[in-house]
PDB file of N, CA and C in Angstrom:
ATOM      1  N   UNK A   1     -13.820  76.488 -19.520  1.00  0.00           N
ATOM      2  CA  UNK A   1     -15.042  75.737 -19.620  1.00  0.00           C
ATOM      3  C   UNK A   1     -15.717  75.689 -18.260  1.00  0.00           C
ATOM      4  N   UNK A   2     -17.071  75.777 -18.265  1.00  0.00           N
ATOM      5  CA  UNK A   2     -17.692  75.556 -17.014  1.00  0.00           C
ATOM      6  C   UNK A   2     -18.267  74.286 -16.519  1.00  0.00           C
ATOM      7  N   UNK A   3     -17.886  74.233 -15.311  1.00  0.00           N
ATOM      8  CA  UNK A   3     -18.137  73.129 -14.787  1.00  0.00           C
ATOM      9  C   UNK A   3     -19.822  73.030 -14.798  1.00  0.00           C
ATOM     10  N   UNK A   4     -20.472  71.757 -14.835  1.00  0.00           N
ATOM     11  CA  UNK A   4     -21.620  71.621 -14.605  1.00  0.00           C
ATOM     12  C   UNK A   4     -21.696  70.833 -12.841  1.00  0.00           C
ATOM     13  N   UNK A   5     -22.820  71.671 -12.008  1.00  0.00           N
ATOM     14  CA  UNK A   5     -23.384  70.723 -11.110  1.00  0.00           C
ATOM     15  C   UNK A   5     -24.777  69.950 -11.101  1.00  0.00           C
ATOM     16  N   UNK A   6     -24.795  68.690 -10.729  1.00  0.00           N
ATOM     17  CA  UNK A   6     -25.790  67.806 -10.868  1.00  0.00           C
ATOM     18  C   UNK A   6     -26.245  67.944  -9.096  1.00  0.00           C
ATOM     19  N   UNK A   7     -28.296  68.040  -9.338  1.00  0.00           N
ATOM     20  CA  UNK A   7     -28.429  68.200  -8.061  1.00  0.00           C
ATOM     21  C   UNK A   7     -28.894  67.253  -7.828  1.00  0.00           C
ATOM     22  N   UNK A   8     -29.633  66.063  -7.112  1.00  0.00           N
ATOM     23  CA  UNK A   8     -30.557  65.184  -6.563  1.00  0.00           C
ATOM     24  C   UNK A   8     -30.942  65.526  -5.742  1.00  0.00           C
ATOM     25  N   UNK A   9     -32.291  65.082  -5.945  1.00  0.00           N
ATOM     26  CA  UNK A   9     -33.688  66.027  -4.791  1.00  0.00           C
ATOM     27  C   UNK A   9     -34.484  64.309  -4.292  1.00  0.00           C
ATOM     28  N   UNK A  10     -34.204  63.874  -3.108  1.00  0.00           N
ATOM     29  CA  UNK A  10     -35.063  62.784  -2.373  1.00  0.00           C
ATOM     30  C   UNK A  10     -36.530  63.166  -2.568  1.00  0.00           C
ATOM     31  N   UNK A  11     -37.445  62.551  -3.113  1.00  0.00           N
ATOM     32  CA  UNK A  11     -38.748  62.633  -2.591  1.00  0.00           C
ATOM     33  C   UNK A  11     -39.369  60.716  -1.760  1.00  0.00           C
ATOM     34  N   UNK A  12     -39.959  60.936  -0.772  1.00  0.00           N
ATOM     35  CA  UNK A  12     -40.124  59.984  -0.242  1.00  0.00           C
ATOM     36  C   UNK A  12     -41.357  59.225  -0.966  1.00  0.00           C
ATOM     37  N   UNK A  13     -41.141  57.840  -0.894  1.00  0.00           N
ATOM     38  CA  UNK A  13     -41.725  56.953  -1.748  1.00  0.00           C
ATOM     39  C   UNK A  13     -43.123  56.552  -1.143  1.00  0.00           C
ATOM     40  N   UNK A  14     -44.204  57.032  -1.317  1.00  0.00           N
ATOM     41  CA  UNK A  14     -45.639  55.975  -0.239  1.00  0.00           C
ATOM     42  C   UNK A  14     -45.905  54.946  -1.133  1.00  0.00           C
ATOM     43  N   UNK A  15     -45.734  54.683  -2.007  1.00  0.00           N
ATOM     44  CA  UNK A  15     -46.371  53.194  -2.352  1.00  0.00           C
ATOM     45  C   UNK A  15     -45.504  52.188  -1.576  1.00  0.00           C
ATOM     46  N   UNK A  16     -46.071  50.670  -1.768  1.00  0.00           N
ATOM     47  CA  UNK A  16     -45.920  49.295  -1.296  1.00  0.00           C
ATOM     48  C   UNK A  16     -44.461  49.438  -1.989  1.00  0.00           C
ATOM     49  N   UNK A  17     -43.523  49.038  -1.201  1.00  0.00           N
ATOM     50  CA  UNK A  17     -42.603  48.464  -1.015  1.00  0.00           C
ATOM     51  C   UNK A  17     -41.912  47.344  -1.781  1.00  0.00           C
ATOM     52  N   UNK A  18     -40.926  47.198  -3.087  1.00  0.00           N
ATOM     53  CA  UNK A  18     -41.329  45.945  -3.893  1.00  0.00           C
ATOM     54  C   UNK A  18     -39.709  45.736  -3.781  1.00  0.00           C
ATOM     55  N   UNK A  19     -39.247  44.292  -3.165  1.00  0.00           N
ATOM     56  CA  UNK A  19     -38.353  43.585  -3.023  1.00  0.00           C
ATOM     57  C   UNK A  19     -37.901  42.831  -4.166  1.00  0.00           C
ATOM     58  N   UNK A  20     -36.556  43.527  -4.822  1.00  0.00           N
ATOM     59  CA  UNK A  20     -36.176  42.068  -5.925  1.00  0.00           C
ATOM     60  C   UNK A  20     -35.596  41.458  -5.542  1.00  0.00           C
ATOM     61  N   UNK A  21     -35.345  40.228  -6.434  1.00  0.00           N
ATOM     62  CA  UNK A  21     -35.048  39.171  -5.487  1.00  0.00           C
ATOM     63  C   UNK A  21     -33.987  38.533  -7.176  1.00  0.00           C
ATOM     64  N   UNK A  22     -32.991  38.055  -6.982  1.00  0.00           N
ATOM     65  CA  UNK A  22     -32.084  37.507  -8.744  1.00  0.00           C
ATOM     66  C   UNK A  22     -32.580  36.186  -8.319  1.00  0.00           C
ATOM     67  N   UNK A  23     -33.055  35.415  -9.712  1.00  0.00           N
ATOM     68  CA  UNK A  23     -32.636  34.046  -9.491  1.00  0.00           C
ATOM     69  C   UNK A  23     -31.316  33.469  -9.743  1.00  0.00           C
ATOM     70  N   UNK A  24     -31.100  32.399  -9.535  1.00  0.00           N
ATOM     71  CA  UNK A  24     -30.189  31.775  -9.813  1.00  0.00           C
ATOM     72  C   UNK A  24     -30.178  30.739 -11.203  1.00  0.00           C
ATOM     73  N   UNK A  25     -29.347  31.257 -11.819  1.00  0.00           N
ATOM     74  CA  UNK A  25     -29.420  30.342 -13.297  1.00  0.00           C
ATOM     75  C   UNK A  25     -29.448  28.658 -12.994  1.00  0.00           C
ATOM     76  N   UNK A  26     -30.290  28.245 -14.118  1.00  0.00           N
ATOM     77  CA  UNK A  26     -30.525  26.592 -13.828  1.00  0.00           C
ATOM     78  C   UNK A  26     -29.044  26.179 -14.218  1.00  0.00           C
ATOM     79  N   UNK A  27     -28.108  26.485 -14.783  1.00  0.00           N
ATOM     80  CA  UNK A  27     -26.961  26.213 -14.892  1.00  0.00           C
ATOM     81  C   UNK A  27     -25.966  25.962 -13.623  1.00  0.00           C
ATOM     82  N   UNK A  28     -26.269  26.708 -13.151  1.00  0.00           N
ATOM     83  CA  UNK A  28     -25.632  26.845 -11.420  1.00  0.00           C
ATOM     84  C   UNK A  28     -26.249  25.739 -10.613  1.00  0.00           C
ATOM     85  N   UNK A  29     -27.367  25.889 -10.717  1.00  0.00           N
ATOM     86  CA  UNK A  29     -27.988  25.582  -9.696  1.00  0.00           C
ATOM     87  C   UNK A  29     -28.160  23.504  -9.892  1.00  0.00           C
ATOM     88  N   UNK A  30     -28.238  23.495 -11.565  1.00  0.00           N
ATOM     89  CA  UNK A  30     -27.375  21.738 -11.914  1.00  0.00           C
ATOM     90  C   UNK A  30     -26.001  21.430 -11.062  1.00  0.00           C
ATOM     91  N   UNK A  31     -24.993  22.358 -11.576  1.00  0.00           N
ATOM     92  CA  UNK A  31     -23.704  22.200 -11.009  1.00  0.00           C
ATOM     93  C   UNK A  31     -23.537  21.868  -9.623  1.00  0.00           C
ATOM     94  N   UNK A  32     -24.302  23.021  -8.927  1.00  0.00           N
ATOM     95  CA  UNK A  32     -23.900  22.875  -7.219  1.00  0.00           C
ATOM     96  C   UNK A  32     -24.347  21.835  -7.275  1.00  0.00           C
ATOM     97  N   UNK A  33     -25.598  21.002  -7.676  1.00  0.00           N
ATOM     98  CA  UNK A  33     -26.267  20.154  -7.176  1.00  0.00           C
ATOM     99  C   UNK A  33     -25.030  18.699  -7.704  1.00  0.00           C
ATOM    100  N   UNK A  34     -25.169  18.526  -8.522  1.00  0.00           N
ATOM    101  CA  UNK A  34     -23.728  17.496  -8.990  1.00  0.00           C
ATOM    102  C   UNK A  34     -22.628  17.555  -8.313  1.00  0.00           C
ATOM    103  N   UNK A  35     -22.242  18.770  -8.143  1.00  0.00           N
ATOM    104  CA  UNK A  35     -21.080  18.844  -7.276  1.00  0.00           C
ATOM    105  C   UNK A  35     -21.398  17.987  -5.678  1.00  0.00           C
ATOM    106  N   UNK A  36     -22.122  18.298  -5.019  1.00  0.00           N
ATOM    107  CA  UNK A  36     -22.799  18.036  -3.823  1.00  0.00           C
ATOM    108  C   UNK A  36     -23.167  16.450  -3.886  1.00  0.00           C
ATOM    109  N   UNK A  37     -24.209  15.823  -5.012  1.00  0.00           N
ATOM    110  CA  UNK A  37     -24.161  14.487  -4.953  1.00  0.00           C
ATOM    111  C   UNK A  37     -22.539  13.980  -5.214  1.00  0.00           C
ATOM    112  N   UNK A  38     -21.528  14.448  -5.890  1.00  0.00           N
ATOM    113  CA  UNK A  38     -20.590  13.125  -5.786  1.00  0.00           C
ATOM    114  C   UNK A  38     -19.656  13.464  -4.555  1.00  0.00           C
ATOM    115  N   UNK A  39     -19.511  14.676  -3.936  1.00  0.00           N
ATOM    116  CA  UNK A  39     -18.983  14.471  -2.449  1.00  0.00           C
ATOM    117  C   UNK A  39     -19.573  13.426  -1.998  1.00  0.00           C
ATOM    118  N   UNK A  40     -20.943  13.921  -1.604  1.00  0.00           N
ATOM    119  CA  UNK A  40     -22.120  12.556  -0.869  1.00  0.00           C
ATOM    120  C   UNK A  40     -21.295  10.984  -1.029  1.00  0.00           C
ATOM    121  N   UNK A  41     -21.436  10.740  -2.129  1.00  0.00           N
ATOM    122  CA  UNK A  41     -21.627   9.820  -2.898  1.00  0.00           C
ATOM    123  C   UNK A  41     -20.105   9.221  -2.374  1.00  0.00           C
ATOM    124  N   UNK A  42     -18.857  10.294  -2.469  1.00  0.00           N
ATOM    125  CA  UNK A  42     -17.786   9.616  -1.791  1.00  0.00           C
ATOM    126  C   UNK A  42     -17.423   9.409  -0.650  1.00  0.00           C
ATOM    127  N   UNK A  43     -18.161  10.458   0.187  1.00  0.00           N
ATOM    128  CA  UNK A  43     -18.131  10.263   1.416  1.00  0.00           C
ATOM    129  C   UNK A  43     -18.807   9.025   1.887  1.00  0.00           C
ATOM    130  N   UNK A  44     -20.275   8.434   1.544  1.00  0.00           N
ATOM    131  CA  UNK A  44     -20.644   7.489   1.957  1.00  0.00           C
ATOM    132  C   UNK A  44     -20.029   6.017   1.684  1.00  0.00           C
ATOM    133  N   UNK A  45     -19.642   6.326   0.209  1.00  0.00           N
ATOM    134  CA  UNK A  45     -18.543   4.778  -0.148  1.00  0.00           C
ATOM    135  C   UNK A  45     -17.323   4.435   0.712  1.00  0.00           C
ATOM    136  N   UNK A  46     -16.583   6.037   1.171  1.00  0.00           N
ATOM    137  CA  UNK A  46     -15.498   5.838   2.117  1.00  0.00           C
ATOM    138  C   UNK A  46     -16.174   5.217   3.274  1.00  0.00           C
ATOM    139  N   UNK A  47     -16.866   5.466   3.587  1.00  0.00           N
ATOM    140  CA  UNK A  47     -17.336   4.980   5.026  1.00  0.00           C
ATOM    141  C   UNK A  47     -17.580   4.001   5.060  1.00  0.00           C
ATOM    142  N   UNK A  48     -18.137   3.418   4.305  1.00  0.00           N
ATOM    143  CA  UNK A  48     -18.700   1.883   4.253  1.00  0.00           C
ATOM    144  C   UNK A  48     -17.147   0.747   3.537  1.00  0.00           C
ATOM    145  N   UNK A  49     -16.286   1.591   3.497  1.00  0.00           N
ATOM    146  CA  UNK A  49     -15.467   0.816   3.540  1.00  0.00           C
ATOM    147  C   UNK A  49     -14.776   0.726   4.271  1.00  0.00           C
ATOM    148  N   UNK A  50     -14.432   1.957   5.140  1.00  0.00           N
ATOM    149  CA  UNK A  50     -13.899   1.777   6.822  1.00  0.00           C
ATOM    150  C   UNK A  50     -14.616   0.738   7.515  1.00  0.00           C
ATOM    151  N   UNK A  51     -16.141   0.618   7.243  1.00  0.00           N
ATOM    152  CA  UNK A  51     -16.916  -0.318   8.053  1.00  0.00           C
ATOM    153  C   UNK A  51     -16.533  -1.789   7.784  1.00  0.00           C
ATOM    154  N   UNK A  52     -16.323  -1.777   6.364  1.00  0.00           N
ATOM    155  CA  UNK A  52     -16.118  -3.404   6.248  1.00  0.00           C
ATOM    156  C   UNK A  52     -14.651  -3.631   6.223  1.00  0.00           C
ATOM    157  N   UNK A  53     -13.494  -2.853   6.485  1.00  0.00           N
ATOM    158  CA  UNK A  53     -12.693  -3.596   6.841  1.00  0.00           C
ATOM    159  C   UNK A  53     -12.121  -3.529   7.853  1.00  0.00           C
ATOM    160  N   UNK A  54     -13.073  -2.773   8.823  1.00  0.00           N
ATOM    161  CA  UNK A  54     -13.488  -2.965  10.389  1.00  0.00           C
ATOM    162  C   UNK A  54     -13.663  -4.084  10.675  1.00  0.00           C
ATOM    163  N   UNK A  55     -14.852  -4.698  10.095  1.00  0.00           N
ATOM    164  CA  UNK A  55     -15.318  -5.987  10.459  1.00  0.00           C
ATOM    165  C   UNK A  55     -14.836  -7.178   9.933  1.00  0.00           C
ATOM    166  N   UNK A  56     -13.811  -6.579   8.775  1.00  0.00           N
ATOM    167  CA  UNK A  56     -12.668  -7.532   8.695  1.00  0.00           C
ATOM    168  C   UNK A  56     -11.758  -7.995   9.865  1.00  0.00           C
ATOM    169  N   UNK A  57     -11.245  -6.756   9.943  1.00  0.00           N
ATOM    170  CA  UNK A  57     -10.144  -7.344  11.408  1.00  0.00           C
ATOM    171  C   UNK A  57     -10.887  -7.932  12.207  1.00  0.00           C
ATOM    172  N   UNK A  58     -12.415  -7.624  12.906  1.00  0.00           N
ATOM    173  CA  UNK A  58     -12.738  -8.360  13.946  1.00  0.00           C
ATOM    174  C   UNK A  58     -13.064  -9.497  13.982  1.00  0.00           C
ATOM    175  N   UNK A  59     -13.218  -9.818  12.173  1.00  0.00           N
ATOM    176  CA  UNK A  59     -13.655 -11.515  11.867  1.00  0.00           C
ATOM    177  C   UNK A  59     -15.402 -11.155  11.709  1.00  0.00           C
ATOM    178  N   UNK A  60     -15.970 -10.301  11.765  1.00  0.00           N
ATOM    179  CA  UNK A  60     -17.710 -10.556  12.068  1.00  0.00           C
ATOM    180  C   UNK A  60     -18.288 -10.944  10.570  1.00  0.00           C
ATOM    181  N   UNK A  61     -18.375 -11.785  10.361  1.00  0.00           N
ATOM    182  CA  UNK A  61     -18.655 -11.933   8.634  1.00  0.00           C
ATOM    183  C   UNK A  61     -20.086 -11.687   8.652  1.00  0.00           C
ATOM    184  N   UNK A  62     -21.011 -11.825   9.893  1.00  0.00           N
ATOM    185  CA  UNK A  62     -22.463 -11.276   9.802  1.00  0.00           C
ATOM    186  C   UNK A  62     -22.607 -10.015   8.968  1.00  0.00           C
ATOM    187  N   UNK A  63     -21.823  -9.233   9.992  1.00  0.00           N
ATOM    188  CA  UNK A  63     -21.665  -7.539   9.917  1.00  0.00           C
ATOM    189  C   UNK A  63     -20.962  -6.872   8.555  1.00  0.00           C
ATOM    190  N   UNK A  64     -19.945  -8.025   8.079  1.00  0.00           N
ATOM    191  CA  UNK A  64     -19.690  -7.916   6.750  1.00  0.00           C
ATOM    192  C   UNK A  64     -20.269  -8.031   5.795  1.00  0.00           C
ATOM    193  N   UNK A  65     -21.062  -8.975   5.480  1.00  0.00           N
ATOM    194  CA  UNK A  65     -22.227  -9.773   4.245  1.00  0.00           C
ATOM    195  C   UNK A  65     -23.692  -8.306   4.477  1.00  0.00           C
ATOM    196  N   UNK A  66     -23.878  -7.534   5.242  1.00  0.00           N
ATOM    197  CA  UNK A  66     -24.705  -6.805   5.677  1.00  0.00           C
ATOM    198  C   UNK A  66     -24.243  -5.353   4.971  1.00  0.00           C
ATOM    199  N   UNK A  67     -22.762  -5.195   5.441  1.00  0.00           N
ATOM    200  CA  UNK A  67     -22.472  -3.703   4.882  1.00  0.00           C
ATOM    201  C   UNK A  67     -21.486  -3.986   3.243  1.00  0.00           C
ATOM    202  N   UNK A  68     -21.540  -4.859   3.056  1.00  0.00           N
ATOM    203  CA  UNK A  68     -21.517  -5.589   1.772  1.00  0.00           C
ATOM    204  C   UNK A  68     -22.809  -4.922   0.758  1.00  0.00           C
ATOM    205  N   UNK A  69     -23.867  -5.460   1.478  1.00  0.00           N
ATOM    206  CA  UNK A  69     -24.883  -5.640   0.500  1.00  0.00           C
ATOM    207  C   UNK A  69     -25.148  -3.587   0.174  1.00  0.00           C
ATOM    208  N   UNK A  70     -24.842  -3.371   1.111  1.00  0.00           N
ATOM    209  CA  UNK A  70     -25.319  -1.825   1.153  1.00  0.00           C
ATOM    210  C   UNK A  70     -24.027  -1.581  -0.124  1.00  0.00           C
ATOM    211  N   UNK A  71     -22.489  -1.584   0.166  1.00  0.00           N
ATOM    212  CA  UNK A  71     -21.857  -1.096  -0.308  1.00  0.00           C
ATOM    213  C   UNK A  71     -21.693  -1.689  -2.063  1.00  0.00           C
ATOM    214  N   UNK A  72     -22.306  -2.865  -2.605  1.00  0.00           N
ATOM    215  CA  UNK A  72     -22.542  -2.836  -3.709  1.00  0.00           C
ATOM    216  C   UNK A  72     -23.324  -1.963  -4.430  1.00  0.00           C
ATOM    217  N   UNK A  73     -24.313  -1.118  -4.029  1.00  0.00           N
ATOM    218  CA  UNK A  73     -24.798  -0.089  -4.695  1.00  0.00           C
ATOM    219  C   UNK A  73     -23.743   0.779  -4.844  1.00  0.00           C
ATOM    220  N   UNK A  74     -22.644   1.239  -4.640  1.00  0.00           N
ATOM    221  CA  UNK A  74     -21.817   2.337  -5.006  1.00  0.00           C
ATOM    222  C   UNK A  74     -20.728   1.973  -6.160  1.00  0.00           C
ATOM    223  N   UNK A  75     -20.609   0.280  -6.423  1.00  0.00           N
ATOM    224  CA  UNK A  75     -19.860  -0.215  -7.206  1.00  0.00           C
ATOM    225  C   UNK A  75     -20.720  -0.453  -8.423  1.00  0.00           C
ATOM    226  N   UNK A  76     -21.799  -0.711  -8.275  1.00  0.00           N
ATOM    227  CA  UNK A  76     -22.401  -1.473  -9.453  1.00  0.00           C
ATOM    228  C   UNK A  76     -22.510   0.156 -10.833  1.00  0.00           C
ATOM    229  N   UNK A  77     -22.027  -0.808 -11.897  1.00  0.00           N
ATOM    230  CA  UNK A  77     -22.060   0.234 -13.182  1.00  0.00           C
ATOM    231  C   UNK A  77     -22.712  -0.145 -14.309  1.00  0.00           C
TER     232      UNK A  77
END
């Protein structure tokens, strides 16, 4: 049997130049975003609870009643 050869011949392109570009499915692009708010979301609750029982040990009940009020938004359901 004979082999076949395949040739390719370059011809250079002058028209404008057209860049594709994929989107990203709205499926993905929900997820990362969910994913990303509840890191956030735990990272900032951790913190604000390092803060207030910071200001536990030091006694500052100002500084407590303050990062209190912030840190009830992460509890309330």
């Amino acid at each position: 049997m004979k082999k076949e050869k395949v040739v390719y011949r370059f011809h250079p392109y002058k028209g404008k130049v057209l860049i594709a570009t994929r989107e990203i499915s709205f499926e993905i692009k929900l997820s990362s975003r969910l994913i990303l708010d509840e890191l956030c979301f735990n990272w900032n609750k951790r913190m604000l609870e390092e803060r207030m029982n910071q200001s536990i040990q030091k006694g500052n009940k100002d500084e407590f009643t303050s990062i209190r009020k912030e840190y009830l938004h992460y509890i309330w359901e």
